[in-house]
Protein backbone atom coordinates (compact mmCIF):
# COMPACT_ATOMS: atom_id res chain seq x y z
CA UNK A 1 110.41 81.07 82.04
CA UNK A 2 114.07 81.55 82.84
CA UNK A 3 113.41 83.65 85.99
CA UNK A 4 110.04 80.64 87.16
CA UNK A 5 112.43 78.58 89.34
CA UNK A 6 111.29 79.06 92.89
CA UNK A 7 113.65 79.72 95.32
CA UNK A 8 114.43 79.77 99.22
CA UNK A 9 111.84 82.43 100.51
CA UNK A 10 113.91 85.58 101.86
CA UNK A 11 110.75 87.63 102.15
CA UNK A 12 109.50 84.44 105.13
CA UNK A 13 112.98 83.21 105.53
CA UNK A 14 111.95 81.23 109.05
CA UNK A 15 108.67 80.17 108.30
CA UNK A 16 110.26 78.22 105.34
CA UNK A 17 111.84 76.19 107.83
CA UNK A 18 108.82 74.88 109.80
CA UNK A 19 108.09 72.12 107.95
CA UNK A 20 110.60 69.11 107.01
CA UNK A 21 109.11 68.98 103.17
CA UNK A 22 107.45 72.45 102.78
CA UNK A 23 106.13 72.92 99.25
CA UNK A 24 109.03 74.97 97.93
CA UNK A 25 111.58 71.98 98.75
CA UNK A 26 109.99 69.51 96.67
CA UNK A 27 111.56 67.93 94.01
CA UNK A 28 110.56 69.70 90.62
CA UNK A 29 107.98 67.31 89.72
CA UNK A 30 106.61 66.58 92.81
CA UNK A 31 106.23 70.46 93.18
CA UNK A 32 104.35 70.45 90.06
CA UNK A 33 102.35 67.79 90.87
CA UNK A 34 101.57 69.18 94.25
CA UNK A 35 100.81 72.93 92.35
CA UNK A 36 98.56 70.81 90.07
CA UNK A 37 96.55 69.12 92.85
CA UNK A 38 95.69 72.82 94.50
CA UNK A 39 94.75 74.22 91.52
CA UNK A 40 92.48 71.56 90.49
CA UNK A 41 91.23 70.31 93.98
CA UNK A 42 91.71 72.42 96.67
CA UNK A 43 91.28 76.13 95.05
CA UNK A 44 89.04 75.84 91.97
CA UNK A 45 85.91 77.77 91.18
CA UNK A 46 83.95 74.59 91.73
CA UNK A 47 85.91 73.91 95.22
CA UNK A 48 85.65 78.02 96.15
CA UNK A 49 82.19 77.57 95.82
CA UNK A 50 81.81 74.52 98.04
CA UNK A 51 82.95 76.65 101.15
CA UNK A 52 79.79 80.01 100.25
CA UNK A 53 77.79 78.86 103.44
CA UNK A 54 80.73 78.82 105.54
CA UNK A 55 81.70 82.16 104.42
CA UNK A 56 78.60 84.09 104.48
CA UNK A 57 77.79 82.13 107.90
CA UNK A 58 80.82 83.98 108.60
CA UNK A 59 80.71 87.56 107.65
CA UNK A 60 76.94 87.05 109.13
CA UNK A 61 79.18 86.85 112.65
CA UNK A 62 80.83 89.62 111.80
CA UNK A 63 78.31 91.54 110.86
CA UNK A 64 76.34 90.62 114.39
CA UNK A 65 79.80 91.48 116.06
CA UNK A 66 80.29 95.20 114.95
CA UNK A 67 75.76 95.94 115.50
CA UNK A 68 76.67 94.33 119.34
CA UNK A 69 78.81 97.43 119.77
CA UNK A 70 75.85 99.96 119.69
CA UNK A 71 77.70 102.95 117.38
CA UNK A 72 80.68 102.88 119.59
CA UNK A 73 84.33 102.50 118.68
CA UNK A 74 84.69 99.17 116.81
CA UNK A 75 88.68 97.96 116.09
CA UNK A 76 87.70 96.43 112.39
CA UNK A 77 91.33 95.53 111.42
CA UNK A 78 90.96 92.88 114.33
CA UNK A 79 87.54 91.98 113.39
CA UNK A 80 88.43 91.81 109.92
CA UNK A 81 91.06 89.26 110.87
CA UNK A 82 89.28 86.98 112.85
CA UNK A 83 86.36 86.83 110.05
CA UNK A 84 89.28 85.50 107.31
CA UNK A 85 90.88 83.23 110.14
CA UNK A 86 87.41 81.68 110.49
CA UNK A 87 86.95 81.02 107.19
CA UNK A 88 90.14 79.74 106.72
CA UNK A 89 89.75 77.59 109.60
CA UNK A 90 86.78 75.88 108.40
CA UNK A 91 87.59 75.47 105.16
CA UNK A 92 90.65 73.95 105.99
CA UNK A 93 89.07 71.85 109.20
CA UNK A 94 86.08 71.78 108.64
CA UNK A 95 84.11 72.33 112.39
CA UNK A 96 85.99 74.01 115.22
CA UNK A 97 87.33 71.87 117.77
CA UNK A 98 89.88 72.93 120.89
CA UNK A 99 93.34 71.86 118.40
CA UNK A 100 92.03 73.87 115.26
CA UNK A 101 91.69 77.39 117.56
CA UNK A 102 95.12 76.55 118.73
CA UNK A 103 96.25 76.28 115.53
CA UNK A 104 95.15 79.29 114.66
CA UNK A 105 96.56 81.10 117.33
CA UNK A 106 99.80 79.44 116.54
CA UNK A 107 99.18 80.52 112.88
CA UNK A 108 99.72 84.09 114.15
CA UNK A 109 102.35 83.89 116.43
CA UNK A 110 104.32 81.88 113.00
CA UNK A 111 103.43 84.98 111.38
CA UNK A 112 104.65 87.85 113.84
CA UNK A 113 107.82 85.54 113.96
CA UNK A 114 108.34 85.62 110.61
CA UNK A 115 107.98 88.78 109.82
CA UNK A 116 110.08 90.35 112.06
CA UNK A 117 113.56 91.47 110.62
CA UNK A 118 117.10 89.19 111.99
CA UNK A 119 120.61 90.20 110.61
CA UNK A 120 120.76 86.09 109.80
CA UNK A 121 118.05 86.91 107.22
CA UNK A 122 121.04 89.38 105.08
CA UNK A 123 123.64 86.54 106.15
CA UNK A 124 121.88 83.11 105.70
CA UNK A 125 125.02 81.44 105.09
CA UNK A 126 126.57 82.53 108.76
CA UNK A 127 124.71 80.07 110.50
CA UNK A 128 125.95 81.66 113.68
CA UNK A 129 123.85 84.97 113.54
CA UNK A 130 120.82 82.71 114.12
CA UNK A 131 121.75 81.11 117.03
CA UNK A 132 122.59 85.04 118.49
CA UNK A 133 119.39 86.61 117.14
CA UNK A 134 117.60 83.49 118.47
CA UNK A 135 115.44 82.55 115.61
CA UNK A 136 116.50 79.57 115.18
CA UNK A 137 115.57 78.49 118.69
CA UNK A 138 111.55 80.20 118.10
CA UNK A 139 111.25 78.48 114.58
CA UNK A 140 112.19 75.35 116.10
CA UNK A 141 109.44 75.57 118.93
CA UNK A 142 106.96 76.56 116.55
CA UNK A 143 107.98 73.80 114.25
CA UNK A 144 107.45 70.99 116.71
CA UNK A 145 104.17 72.67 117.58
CA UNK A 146 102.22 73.26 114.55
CA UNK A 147 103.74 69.39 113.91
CA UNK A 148 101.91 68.06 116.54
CA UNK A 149 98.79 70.33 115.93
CA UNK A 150 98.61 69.39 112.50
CA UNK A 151 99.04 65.51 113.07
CA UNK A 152 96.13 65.47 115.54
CA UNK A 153 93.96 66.96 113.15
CA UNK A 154 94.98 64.65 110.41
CA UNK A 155 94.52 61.87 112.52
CA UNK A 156 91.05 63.06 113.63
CA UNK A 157 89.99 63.21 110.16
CA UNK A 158 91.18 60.00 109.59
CA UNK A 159 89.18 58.57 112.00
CA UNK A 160 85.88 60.50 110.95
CA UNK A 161 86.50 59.26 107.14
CA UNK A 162 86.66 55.70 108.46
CA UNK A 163 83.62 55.87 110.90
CA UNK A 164 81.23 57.90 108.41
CA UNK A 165 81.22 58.49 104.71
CA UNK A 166 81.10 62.41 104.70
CA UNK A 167 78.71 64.28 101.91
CA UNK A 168 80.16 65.97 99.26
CA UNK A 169 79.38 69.85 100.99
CA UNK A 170 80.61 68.46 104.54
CA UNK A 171 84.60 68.08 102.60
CA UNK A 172 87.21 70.26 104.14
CA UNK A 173 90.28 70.61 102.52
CA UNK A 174 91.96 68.14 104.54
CA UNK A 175 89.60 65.83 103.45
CA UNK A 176 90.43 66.25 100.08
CA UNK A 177 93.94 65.49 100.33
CA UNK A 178 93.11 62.20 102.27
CA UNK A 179 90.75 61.29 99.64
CA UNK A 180 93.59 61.74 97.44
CA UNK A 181 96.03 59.40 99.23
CA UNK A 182 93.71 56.74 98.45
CA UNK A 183 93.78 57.55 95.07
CA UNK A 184 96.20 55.24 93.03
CA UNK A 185 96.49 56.99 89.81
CA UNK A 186 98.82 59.97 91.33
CA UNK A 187 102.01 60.56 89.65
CA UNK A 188 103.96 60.91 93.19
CA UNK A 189 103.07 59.54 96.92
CA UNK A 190 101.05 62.14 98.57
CA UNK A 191 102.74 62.15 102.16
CA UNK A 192 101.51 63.42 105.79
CA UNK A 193 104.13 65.68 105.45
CA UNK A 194 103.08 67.51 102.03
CA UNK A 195 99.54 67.43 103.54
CA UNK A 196 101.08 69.14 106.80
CA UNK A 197 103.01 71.48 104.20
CA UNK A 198 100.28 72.68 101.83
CA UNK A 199 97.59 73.40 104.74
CA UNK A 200 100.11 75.33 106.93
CA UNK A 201 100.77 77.71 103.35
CA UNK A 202 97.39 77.91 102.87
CA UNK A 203 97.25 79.61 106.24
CA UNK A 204 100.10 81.96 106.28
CA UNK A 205 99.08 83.05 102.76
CA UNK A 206 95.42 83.41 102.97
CA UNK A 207 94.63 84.69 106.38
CA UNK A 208 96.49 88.13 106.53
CA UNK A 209 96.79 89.27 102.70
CA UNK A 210 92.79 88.70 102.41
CA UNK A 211 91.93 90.67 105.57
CA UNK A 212 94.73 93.80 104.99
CA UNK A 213 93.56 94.14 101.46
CA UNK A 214 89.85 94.88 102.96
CA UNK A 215 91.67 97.07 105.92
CA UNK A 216 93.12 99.33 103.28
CA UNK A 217 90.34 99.61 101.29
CA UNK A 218 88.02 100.68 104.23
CA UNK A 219 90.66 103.07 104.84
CA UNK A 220 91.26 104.55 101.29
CA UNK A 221 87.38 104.68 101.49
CA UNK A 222 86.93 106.63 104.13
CA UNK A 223 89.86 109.06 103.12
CA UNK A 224 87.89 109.90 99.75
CA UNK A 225 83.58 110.32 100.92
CA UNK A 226 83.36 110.48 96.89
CA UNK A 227 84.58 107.11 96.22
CA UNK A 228 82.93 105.51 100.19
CA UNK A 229 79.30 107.28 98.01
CA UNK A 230 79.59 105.83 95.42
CA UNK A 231 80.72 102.13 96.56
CA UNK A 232 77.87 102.37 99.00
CA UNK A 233 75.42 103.29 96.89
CA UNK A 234 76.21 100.52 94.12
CA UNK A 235 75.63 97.63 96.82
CA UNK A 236 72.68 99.47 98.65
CA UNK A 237 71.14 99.50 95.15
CA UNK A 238 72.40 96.05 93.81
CA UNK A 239 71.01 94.58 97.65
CA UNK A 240 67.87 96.62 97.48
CA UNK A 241 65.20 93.79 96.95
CA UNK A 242 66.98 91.41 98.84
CA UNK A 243 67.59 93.03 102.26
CA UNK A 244 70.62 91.05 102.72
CA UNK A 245 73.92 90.81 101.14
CA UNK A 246 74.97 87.27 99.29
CA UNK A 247 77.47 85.75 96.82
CA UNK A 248 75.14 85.80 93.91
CA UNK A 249 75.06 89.56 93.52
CA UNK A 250 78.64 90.17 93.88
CA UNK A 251 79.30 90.04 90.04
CA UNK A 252 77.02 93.12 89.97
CA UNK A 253 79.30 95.56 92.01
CA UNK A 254 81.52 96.43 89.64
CA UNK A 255 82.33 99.92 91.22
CA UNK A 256 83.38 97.52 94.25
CA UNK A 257 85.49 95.59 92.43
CA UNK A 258 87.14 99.01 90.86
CA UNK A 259 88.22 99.94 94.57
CA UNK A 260 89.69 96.93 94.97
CA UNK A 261 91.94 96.88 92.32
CA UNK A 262 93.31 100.36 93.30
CA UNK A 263 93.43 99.33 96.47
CA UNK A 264 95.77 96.16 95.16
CA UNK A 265 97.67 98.73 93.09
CA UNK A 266 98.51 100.63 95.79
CA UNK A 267 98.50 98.10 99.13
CA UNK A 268 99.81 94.94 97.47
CA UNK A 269 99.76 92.16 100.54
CA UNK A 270 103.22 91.12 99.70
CA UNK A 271 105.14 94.21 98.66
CA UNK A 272 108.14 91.82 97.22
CA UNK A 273 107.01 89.02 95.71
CA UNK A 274 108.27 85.29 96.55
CA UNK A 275 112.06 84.81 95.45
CA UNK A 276 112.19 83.19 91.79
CA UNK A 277 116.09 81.96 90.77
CA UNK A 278 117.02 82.28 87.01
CA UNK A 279 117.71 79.73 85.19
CA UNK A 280 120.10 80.38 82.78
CA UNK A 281 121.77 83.89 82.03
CA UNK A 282 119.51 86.54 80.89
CA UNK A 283 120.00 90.40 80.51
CA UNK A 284 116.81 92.59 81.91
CA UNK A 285 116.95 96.50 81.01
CA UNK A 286 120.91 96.06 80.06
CA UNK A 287 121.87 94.20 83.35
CA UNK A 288 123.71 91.01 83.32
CA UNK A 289 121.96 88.23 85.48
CA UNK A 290 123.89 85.42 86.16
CA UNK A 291 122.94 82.20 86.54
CA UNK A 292 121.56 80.90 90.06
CA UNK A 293 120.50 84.13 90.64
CA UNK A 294 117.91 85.11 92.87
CA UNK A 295 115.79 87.82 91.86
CA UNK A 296 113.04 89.71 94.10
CA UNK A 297 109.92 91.38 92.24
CA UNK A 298 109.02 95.13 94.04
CA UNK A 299 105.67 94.34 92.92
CA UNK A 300 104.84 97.67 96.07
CA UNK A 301 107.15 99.67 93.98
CA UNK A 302 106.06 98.62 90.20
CA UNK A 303 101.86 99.53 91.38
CA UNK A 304 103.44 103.52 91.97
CA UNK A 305 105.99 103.57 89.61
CA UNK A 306 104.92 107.07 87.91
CA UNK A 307 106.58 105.97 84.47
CA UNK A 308 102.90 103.69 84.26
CA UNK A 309 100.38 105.23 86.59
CA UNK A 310 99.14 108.84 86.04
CA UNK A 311 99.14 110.66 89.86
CA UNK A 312 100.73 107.23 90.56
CA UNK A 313 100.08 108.29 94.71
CA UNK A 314 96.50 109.27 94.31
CA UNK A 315 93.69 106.66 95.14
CA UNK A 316 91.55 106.59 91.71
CA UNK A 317 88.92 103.82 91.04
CA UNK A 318 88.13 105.06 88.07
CA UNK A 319 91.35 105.02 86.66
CA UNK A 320 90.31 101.09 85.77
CA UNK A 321 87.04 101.83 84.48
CA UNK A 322 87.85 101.65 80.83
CA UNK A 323 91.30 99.66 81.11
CA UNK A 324 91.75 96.03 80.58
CA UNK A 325 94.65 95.87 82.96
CA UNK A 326 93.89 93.23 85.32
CA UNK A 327 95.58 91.40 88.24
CA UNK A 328 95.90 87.89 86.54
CA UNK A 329 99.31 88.44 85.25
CA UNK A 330 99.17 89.77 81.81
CA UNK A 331 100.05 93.48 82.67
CA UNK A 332 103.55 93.74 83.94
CA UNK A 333 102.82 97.12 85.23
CA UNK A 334 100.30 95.40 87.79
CA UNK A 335 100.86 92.25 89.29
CA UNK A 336 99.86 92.27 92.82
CA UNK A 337 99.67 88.36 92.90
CA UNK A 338 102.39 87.79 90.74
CA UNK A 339 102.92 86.28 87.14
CA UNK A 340 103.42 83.72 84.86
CA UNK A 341 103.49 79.56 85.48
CA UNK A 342 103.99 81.22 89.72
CA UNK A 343 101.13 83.32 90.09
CA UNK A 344 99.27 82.83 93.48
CA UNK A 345 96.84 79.93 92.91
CA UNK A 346 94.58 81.18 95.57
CA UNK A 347 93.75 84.81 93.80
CA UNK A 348 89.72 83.08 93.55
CA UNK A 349 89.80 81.63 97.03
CA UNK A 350 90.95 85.35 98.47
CA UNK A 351 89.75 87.35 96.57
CA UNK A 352 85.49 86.58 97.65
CA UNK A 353 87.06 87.07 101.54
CA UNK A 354 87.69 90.13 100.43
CA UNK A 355 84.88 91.02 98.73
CA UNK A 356 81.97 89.67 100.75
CA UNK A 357 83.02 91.52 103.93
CA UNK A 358 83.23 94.59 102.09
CA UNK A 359 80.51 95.00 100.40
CA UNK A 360 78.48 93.53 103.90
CA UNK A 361 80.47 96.31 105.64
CA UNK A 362 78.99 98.96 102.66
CA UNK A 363 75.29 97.56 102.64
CA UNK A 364 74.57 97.88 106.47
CA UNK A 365 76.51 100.42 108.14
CA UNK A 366 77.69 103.81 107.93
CA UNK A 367 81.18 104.62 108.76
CA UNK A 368 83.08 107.96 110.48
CA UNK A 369 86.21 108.27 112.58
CA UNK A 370 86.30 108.39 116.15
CA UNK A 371 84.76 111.71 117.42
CA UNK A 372 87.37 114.85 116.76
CA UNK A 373 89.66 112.93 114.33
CA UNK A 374 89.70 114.78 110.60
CA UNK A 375 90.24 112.94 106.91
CA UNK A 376 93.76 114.10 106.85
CA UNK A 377 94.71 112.70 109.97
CA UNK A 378 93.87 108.88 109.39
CA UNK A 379 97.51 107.30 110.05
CA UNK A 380 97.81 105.64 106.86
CA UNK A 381 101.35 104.34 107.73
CA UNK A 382 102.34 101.13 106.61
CA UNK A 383 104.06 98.18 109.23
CA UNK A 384 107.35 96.46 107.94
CA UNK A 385 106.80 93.07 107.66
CA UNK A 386 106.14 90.06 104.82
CA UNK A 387 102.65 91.81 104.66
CA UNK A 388 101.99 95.60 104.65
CA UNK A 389 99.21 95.81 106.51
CA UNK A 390 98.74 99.07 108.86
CA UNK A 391 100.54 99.80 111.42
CA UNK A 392 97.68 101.17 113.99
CA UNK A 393 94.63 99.63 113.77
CA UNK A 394 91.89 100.88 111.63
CA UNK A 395 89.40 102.07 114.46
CA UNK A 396 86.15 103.06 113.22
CA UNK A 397 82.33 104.09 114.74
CA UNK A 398 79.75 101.78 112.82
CA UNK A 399 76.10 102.89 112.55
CA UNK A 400 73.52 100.81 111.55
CA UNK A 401 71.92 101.55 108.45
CA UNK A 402 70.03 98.29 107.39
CA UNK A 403 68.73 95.68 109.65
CA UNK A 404 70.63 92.33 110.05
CA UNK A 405 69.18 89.33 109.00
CA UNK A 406 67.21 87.35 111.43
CA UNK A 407 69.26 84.14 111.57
């Protein structure tokens, strides 16, 4: 509790500045209010749900994508990407139009941006090392843009809602918060601007931390055959009858689900969790915290840390397999979404775009490195950025195992 208070993000020091009333800014009860209206509207089970057709239409592109290449070289961290941006997309905006792709596109550019390192970001106070690095001047651009983006979307929806009443399975999240402006029993007035806010997080911390969890897993997979046999062989078995992979039987791969945790363990998306500022004075381990502190989590650091984990560097599924240690917050040894009243409220909504495409990826095709490369000489180096994703591409040659669907 004394450490909960968010504070200014260091880890995505520009992006915070894009919008006028981002989510962090609020005032304390309209933050809670606003954290209380995504957890209960916009990313509950029942509102996850809502959005299975759009992603399993989805990861059915993909899936048609990677066959079209015929067992040649396929680049799956970039098709991998694009699946997650897709969902996102649609979830958030419900059918593509021309503004929404643009969006997108301007989604990732925020994101390469942001990640990138400035001297300003050790020196915030010395305004003048922004204007020389030049960030200031980018964030600004991309401000005004994503404004006007976001605005004509709004106001497209707006004019939808008024012509038609729109079923219950055709609501996109934007929807849902324009729904809730009309709404009278909020405790706070639910602005353009918040809507703006909340839809442009959901984007930067969806899209990327859903997609590089499933990069690293393919690629911890396909550094250990054992563990790729074994994960294969739980959904070829689970997806036997069927002949196609779905949401229902996901609950069933719990070897899958083993592999990801590691995975999470080892390849947290956000190696330093969001800034928190404490309270009041506290003492952790014998230090002295001051008040108005701000204190960064190594949650990349805390997933090898060898006092906890047994061959803390080696990938191990099975390591989980009789543990009740978790990623929902209660183990302080694993928290790869965080803890406590601040844990990610999205860890439902990400964590089926993670699954789905991986255990589609298992069920129909078989995986090797290009011709000539060995194991050992994957490049499992990590990029610096907000997210750790790879830093080369994860560059595979698919082979079809299972025939795709007929749509």
């Amino acid at each position: 509790m004394i450490l909960s208070s968010p504070k200014d993000p260091l880890v995505f020091p520009h992006i915070s500045s894009l919008m006028s009333l981002q989510t962090l800014h609020l005032h304390h009860m309209e933050r809670r209010q606003m954290r209380k209206i995504c957890m209960l509207e916009l990313l509950s089970a029942k509102r996850v749900q809502s959005f299975r057709s759009i992603r399993e239409e989805e990861v059915s592109n993909l899936m048609s994508s990677i066959s079209f290449n015929g067992g040649s070289l396929v680049n799956l961290s970039k098709k991998l990407f694009a699946f997650t941006y897709s969902v996102i997309s649609r979830a958030a905006f419900g059918r593509i139009r021309e503004e929404q792709e643009a969006f997108v596109a301007l989604v990732k550019e925020i994101m390469e941006v942001g990640a990138g390192f400035s001297i300003s970001d050790l020196f915030p106070s010395i305004k003048v090392l922004q204007m020389v690095s030049g960030m200031g001047t980018k964030m600004e651009r991309l401000h005004q843009e994503a404004d006007r983006m976001l605005e004509n979307i709004i106001s497209d929806h707006r004019s939808r809602k008024a012509a038609v009443r729109i079923a219950d399975e055709g609501v996109d999240l934007v929807d849902v918060f324009l729904n809730l402006q009309d709404q009278e029993n909020l405790e706070f007035s639910l602005s353009i601007d918040n809507i703006k806010s909340v839809i442009l997080d959901i984007f930067i911390a969806g899209s990327e931390t859903s997609s590089t969890t499933a990069e690293w897993a393919m690629s911890e997979m396909l550094r250990n055959p054992t563990v790729m046999e074994k994960a294969q062989a739980e959904v070829r078995q689970v997806f036997s009858g069927k002949g196609h992979v779905d949401e229902e039987g996901l609950g069933e791969l719990n070897y899958l689900k083993l592999v990801i945790k590691e995975t999470l363990r080892l390849h947290p998306p956000l190696p330093l969790l969001l800034p928190r500022e404490s309270r009041e004075q506290c003492e952790i381990n014998g230090n002295q915290i001051p008040i108005k502190t701000k204190v960064i989590v190594n949650a990349w650091a805390i997933g090898r840390d060898p006092n906890y984990w047994i061959e803390a560097e080696r990938f191990n599924p099975e390591r989980f397999s009789d543990s009740t240690i978790d990623y929902k917050g209660a183990n302080f040894e694993y928290i790869p979404f965080g803890a406590g009243r601040r844990i990610c409220p999205g860890i439902s909504f990400g964590m089926v775009n993670v699954e789905l495409p991986l255990a589609n990826l298992l069920y129909y095709f078989d995986w090797k490195l290009p011709s000539g490369m060995k194991l050992e000489e994957l490049d499992m180096t990590e990029s610096f950025g907000s997210v750790v994703s790879r830093k080369n591409d994860l560059c595979l040659i698919p082979t079809l195992c299972h025939p795709l669907p007929v749509a």
